[in-house]
Protein backbone atom coordinates (compact mmCIF):
# COMPACT_ATOMS: atom_id res chain seq x y z
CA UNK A 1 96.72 0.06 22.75
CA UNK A 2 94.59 1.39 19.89
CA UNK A 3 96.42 3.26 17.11
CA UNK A 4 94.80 6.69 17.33
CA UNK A 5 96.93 8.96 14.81
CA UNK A 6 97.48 8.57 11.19
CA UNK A 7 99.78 10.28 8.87
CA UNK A 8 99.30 12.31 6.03
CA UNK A 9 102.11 13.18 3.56
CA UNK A 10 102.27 15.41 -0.05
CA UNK A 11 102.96 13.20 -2.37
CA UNK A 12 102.48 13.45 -6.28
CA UNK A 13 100.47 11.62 -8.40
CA UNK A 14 102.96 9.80 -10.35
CA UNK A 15 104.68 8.66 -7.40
CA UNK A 16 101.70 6.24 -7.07
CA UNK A 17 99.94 5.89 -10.51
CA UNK A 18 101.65 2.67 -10.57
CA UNK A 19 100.14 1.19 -7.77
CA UNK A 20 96.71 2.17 -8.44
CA UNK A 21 96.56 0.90 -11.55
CA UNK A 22 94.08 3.15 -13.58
CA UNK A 23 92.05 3.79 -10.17
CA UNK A 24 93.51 7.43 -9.98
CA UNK A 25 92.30 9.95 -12.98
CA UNK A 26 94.63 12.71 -12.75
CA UNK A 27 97.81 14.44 -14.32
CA UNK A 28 100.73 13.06 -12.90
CA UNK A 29 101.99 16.12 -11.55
CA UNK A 30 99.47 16.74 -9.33
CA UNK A 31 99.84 16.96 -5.47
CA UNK A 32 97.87 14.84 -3.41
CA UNK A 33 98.31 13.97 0.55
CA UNK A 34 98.90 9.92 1.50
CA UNK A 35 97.16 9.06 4.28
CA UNK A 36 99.08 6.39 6.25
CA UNK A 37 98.13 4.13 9.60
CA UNK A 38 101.48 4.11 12.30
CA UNK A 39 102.37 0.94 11.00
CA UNK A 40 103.33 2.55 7.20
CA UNK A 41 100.63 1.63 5.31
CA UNK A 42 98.59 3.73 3.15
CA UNK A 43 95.03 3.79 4.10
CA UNK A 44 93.53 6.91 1.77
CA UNK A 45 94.53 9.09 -0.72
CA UNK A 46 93.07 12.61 -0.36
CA UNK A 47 93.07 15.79 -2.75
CA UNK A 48 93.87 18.02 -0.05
CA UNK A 49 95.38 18.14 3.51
CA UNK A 50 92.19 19.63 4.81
CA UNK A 51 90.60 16.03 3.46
CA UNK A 52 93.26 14.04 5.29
CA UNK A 53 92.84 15.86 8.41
CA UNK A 54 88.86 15.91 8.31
CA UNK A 55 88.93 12.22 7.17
CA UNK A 56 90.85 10.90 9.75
CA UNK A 57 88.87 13.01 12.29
CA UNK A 58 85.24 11.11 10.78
CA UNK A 59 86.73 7.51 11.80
CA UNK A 60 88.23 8.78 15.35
CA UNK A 61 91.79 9.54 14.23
CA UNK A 62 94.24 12.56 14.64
CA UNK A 63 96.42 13.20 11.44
CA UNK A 64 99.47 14.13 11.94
CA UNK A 65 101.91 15.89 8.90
CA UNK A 66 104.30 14.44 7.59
CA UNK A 67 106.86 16.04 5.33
């Protein structure tokens, strides 16, 4: 059936400066939530759990927390 959660995790910004490559502008220290489809993969990366939730609500999804 369709996938309709998502999951959102606190993560910090180092843990994925890295993979962004220069697409990410912020201290390394600094919390931001991972936004991930059931299937594992990372589909946003928000600067707050209130963005995670709200974004996943705009495209149909529920977010769920992760910790």
């Amino acid at each position: 059936g369709m996938q309709t959660h998502v999951y959102a995790r606190p993560i910090q910004a180092k843990e994925i400066l890295e993979d962004l490559k220069g697409q990410l502008d912020v201290p390394p220290e600094t919390w931001l939530y991972s936004v991930h489809a059931a299937n594992g993969v990372r589909v946003a990366i928000v600067d707050s759990r209130e963005a995670a939730f709200q974004g996943a609500a705009a495209y149909g999804y529920q977010a769920l927390s992760v910790h």
